[in-house]
PDB file of N, CA and C in Angstrom:
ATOM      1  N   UNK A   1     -15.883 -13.470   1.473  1.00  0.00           N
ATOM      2  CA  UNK A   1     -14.797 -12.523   1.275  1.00  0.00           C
ATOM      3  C   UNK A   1     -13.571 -13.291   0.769  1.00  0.00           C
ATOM      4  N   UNK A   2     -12.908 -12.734  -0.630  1.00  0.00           N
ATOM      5  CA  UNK A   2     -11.571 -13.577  -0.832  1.00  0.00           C
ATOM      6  C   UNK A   2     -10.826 -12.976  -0.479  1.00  0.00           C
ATOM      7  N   UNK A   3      -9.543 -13.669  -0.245  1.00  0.00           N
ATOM      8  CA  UNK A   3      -8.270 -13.184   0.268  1.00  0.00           C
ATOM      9  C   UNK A   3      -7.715 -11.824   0.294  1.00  0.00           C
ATOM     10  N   UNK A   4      -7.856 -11.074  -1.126  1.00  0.00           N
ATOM     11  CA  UNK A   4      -7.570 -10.360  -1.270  1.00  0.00           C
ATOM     12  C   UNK A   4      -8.400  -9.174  -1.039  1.00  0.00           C
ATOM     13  N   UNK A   5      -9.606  -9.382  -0.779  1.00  0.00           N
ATOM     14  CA  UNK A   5     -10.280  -8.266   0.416  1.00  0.00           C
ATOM     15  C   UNK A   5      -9.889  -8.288   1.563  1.00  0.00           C
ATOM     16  N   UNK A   6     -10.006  -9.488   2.504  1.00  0.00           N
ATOM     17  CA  UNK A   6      -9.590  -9.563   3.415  1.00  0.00           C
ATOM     18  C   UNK A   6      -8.390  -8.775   3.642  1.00  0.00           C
ATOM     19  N   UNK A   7      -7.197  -9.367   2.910  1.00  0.00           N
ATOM     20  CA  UNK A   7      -5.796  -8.546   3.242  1.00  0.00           C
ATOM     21  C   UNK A   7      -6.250  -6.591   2.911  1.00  0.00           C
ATOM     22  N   UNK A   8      -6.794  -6.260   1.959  1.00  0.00           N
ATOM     23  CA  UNK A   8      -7.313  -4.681   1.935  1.00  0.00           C
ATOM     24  C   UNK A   8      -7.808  -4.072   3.000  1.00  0.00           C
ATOM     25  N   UNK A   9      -8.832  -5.020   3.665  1.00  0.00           N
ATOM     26  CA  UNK A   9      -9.640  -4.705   4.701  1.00  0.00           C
ATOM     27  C   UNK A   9      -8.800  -4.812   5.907  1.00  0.00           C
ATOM     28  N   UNK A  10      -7.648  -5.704   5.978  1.00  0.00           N
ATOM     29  CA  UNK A  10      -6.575  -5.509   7.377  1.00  0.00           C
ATOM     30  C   UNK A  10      -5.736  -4.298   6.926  1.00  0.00           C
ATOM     31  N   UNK A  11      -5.111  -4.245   6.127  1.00  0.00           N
ATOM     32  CA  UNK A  11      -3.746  -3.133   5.970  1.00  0.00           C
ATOM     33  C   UNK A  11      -4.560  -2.044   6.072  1.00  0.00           C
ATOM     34  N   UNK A  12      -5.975  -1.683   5.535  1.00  0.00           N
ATOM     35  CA  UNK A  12      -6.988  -0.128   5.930  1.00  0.00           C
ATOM     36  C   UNK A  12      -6.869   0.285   6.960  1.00  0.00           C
ATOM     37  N   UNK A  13      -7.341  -0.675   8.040  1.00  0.00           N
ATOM     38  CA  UNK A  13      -7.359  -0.804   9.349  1.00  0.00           C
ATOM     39  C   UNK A  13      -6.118  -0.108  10.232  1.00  0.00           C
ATOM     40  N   UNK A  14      -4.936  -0.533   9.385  1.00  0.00           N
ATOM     41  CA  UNK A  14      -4.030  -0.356  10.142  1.00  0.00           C
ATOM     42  C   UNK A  14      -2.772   1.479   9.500  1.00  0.00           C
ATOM     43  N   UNK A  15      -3.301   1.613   8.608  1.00  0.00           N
ATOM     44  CA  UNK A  15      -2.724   2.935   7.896  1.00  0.00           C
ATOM     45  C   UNK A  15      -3.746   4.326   8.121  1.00  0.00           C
ATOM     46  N   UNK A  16      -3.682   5.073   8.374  1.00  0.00           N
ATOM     47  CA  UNK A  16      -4.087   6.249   8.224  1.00  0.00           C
ATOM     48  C   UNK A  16      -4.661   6.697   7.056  1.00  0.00           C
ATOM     49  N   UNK A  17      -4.075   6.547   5.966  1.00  0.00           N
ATOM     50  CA  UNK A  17      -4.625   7.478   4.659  1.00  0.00           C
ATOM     51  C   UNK A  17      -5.105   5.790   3.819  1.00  0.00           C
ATOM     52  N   UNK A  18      -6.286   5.369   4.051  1.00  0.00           N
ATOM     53  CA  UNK A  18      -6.793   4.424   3.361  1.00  0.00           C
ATOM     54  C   UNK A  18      -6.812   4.234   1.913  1.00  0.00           C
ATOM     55  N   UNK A  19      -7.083   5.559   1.654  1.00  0.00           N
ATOM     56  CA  UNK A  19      -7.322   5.503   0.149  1.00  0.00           C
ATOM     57  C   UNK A  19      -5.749   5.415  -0.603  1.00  0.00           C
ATOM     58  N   UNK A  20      -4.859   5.511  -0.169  1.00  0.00           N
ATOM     59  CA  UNK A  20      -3.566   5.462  -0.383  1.00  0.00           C
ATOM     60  C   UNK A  20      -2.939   3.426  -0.800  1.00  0.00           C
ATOM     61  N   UNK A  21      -3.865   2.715  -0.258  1.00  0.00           N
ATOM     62  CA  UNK A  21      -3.501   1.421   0.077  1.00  0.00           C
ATOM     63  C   UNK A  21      -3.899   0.449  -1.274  1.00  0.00           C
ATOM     64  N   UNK A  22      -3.191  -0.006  -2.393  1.00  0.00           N
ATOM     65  CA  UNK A  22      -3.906  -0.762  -3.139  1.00  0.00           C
ATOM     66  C   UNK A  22      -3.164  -2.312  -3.026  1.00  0.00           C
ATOM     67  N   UNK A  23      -3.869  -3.047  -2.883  1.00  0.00           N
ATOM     68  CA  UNK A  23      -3.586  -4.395  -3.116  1.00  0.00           C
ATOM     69  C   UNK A  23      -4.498  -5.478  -4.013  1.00  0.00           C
ATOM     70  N   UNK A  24      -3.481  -6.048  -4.818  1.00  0.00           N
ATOM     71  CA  UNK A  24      -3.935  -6.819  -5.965  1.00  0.00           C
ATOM     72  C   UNK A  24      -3.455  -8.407  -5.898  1.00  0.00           C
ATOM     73  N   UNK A  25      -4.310  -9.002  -6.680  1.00  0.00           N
ATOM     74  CA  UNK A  25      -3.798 -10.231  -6.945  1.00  0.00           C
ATOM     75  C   UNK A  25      -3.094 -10.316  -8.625  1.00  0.00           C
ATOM     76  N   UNK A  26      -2.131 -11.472  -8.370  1.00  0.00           N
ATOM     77  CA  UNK A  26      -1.332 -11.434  -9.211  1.00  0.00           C
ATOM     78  C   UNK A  26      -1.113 -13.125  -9.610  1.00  0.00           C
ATOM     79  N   UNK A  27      -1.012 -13.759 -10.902  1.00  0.00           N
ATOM     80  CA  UNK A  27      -0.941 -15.071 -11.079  1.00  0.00           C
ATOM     81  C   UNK A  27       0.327 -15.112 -10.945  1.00  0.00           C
ATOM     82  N   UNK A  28       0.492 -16.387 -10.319  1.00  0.00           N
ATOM     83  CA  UNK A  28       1.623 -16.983  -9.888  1.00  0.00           C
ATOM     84  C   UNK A  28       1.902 -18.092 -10.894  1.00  0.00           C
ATOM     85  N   UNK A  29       3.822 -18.988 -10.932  1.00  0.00           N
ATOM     86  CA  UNK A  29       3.421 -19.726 -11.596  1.00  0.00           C
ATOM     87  C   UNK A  29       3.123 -20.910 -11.222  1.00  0.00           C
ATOM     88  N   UNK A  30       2.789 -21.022  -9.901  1.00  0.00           N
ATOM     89  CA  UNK A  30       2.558 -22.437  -9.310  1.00  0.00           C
ATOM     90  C   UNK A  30       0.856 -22.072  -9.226  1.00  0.00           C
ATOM     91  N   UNK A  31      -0.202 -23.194  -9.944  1.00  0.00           N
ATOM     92  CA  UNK A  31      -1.400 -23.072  -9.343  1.00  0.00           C
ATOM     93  C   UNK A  31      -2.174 -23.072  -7.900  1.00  0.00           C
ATOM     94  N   UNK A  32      -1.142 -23.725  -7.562  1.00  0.00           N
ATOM     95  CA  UNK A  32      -2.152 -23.332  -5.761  1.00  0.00           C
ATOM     96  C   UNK A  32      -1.300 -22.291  -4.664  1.00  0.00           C
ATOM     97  N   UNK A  33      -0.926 -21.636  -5.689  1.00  0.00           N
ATOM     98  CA  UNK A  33      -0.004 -20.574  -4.630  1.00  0.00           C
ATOM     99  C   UNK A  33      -0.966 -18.929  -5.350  1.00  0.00           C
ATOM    100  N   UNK A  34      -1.282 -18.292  -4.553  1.00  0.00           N
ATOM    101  CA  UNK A  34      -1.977 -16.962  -4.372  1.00  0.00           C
ATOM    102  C   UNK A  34      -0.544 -15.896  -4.186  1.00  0.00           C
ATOM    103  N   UNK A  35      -0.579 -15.311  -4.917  1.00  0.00           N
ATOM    104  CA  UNK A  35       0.519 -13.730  -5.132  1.00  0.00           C
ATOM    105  C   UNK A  35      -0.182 -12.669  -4.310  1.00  0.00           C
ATOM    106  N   UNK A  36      -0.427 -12.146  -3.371  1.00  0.00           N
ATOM    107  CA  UNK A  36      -0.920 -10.752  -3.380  1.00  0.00           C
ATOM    108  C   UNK A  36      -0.060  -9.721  -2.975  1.00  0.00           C
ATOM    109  N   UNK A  37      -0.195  -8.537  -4.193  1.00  0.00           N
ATOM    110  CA  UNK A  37       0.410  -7.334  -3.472  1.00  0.00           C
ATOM    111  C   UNK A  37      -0.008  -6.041  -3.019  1.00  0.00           C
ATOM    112  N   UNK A  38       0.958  -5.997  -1.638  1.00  0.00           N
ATOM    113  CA  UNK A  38       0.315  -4.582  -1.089  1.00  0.00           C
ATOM    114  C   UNK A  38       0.993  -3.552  -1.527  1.00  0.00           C
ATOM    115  N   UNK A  39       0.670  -2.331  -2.017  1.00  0.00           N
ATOM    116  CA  UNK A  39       1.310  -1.049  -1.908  1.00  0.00           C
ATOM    117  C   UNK A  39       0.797   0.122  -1.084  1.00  0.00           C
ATOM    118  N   UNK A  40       1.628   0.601  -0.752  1.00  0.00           N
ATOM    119  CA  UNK A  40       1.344   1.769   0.540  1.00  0.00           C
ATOM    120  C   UNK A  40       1.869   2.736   0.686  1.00  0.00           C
ATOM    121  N   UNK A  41       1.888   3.898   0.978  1.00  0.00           N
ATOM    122  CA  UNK A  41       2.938   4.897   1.039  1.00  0.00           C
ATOM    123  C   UNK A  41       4.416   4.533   1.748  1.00  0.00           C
ATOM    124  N   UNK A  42       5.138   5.530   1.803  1.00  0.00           N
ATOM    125  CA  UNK A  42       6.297   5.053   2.187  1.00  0.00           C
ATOM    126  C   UNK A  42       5.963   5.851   3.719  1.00  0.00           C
ATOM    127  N   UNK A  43       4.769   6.334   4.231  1.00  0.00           N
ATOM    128  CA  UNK A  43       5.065   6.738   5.792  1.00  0.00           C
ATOM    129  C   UNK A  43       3.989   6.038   6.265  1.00  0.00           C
ATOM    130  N   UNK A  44       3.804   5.257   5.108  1.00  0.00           N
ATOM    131  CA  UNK A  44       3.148   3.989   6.394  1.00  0.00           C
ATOM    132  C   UNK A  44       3.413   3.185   6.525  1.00  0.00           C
ATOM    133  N   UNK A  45       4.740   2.667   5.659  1.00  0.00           N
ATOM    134  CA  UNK A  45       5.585   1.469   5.577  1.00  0.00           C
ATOM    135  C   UNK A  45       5.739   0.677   6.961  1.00  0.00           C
ATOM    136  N   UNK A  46       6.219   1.559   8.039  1.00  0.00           N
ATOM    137  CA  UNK A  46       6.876   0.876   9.239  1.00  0.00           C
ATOM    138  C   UNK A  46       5.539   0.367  10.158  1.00  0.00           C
ATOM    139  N   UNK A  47       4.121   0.753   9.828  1.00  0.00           N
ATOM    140  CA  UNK A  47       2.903   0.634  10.238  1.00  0.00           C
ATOM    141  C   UNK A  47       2.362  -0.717  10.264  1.00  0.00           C
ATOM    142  N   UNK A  48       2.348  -1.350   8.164  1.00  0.00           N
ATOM    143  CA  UNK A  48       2.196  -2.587   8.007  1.00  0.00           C
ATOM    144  C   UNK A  48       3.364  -3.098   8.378  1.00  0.00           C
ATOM    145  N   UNK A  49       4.672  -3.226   8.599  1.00  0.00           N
ATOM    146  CA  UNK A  49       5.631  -4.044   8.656  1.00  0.00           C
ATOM    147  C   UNK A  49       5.951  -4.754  10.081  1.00  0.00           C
ATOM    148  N   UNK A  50       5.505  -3.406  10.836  1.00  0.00           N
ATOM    149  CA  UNK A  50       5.503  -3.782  12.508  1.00  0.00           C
ATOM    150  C   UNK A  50       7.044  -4.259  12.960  1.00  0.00           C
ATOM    151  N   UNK A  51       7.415  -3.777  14.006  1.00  0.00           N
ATOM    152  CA  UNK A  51       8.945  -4.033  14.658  1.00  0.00           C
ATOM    153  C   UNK A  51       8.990  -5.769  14.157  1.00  0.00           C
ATOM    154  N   UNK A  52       9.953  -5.721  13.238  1.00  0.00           N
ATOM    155  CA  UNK A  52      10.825  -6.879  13.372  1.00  0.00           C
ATOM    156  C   UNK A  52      10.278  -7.946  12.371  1.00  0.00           C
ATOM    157  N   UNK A  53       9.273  -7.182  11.527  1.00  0.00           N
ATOM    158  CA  UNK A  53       8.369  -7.849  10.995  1.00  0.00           C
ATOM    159  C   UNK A  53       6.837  -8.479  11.354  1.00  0.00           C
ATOM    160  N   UNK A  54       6.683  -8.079  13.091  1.00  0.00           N
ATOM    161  CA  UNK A  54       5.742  -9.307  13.185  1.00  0.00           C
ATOM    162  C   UNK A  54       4.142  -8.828  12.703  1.00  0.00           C
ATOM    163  N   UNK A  55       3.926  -7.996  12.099  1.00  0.00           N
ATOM    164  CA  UNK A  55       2.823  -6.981  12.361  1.00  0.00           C
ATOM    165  C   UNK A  55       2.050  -7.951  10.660  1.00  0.00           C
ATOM    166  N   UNK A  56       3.191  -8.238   9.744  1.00  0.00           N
ATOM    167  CA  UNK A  56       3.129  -8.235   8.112  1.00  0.00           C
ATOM    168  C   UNK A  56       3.009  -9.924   8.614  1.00  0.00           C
ATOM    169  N   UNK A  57       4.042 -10.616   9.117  1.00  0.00           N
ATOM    170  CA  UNK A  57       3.716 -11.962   9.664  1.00  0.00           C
ATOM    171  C   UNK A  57       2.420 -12.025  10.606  1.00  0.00           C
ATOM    172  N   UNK A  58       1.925 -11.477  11.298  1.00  0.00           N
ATOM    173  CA  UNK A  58       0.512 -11.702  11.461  1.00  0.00           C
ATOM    174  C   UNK A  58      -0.560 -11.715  10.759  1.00  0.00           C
ATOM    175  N   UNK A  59      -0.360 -10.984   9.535  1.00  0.00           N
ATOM    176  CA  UNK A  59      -1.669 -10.608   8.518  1.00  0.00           C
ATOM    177  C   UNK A  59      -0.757 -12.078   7.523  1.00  0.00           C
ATOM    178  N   UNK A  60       0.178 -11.985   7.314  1.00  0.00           N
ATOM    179  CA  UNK A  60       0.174 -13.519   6.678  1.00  0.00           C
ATOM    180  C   UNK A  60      -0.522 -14.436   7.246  1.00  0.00           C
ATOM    181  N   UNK A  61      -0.383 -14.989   8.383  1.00  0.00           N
ATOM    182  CA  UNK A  61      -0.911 -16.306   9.187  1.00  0.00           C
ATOM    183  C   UNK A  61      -2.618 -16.034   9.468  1.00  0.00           C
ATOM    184  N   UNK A  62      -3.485 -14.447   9.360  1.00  0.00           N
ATOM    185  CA  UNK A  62      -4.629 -14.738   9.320  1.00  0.00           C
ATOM    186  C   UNK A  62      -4.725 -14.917   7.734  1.00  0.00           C
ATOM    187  N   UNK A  63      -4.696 -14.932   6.594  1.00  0.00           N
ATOM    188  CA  UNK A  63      -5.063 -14.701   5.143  1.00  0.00           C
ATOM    189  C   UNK A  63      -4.651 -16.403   5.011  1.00  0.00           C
ATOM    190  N   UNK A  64      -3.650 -16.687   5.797  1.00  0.00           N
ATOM    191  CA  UNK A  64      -3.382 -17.899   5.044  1.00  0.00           C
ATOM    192  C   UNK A  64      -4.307 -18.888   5.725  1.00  0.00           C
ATOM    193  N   UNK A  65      -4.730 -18.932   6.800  1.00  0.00           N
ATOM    194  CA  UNK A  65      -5.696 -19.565   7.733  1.00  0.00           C
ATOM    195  C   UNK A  65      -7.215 -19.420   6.971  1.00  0.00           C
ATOM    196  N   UNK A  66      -6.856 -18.236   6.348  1.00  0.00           N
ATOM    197  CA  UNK A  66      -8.738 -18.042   5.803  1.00  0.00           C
ATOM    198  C   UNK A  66      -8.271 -18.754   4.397  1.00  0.00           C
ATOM    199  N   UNK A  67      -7.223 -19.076   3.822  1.00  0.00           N
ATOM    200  CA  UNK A  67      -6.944 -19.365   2.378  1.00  0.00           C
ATOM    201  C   UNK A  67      -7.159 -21.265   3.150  1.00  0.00           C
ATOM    202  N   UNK A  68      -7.066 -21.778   3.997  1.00  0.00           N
ATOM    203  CA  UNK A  68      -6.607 -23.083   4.156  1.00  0.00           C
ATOM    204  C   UNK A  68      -8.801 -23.534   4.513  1.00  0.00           C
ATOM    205  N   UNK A  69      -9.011 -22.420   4.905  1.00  0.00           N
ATOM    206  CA  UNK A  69     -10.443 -22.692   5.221  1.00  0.00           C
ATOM    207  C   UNK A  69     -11.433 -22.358   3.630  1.00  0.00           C
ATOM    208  N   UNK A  70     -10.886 -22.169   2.772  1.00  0.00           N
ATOM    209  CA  UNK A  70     -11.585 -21.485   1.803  1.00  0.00           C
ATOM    210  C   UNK A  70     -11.281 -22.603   0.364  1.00  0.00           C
ATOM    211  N   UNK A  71      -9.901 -22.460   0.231  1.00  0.00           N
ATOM    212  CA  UNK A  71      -9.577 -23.073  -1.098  1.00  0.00           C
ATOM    213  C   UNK A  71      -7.949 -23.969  -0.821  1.00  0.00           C
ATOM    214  N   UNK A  72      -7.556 -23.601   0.030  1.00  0.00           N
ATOM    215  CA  UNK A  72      -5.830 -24.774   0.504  1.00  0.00           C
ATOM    216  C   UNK A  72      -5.261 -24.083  -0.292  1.00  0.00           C
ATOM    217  N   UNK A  73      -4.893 -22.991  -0.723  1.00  0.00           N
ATOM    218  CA  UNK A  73      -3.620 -22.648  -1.479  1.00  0.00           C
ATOM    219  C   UNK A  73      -2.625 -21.701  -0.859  1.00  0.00           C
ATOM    220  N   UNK A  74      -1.739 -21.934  -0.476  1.00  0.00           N
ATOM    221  CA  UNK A  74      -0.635 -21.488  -0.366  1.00  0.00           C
ATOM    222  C   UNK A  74      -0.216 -19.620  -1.199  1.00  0.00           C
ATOM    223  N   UNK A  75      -0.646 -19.048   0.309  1.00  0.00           N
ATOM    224  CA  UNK A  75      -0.326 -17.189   0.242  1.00  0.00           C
ATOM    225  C   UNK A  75       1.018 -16.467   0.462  1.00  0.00           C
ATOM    226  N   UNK A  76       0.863 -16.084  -0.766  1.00  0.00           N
ATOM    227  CA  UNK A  76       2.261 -15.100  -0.463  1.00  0.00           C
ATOM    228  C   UNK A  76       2.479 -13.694  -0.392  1.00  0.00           C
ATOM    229  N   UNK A  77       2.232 -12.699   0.484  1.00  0.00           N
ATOM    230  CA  UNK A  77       1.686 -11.560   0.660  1.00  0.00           C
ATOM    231  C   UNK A  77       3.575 -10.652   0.122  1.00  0.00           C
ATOM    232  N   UNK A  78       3.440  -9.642  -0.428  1.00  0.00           N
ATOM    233  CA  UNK A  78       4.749  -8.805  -0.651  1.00  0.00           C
ATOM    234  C   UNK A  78       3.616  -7.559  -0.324  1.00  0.00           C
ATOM    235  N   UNK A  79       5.079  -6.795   0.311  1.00  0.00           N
ATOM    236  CA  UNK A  79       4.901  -5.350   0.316  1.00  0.00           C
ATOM    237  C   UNK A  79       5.575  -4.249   0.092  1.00  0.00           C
ATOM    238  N   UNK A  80       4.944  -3.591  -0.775  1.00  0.00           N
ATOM    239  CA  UNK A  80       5.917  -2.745  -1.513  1.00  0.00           C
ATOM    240  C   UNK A  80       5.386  -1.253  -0.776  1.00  0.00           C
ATOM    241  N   UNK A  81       6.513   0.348  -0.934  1.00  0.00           N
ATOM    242  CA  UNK A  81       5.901   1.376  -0.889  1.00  0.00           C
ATOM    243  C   UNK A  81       6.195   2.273  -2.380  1.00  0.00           C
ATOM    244  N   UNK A  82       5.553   3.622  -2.720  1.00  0.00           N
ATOM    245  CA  UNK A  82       5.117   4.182  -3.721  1.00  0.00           C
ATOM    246  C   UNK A  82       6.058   5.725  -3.028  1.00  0.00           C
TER     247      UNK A  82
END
C-alpha cells in the first residue's frame, strides 16, 4: 500500500460521506519530500482536523512512519475543504 492509499483509507474511516473524500499526490520540488492532498467537505472538516489539530497530526506521524519504512521521504499531508 503507498502512502497515498493509506492516507485515503484513514480520512474514509474517519468522515461519514466517503465518497466525498479525494486525496492525491502531487510533485513536490524537493525529491524526497511526498505532497499529498486531502479534500473533504466542509462538514467534515472539524472531523479530519480533530480539536487542536491532533487528529490531522496523528495521520501525519502514521503515513510518515509507513513513508520512513517504505522509501525515507519526507510527508507533507495539506487539507483542504470543497
Amino acid at each position: 500500500m503507498n502512502l497515498v492509499e493509506l492516507t485515503e483509507l484513514i480520512i474514509k474511516k474517519l468522515v461519514i460521506d466517503s465518497d466525498s473524500v479525494s486525496v492525491k499526490e502531487f510533485e513536490s520540488d524537493d525529491e524526497n519530500t511526498v505532497l499529498i492532498e486531502v479534500m473533504v467537505s466542509s462538514d467534515e472538516m472539524a472531523k479530519v482536523i480533530g480539536h487542536a489539530g491532533k487528529t490531522i497530526n496523528a495521520i501525519r506521524t502514521i503515513v510518515q512512519a509507513a513513508s520512513f519504512n517504505h522509501d525515507n521521504k519526507l510527508v507533507k499531508i495539506n487539507v483542504d475543504s470543497y
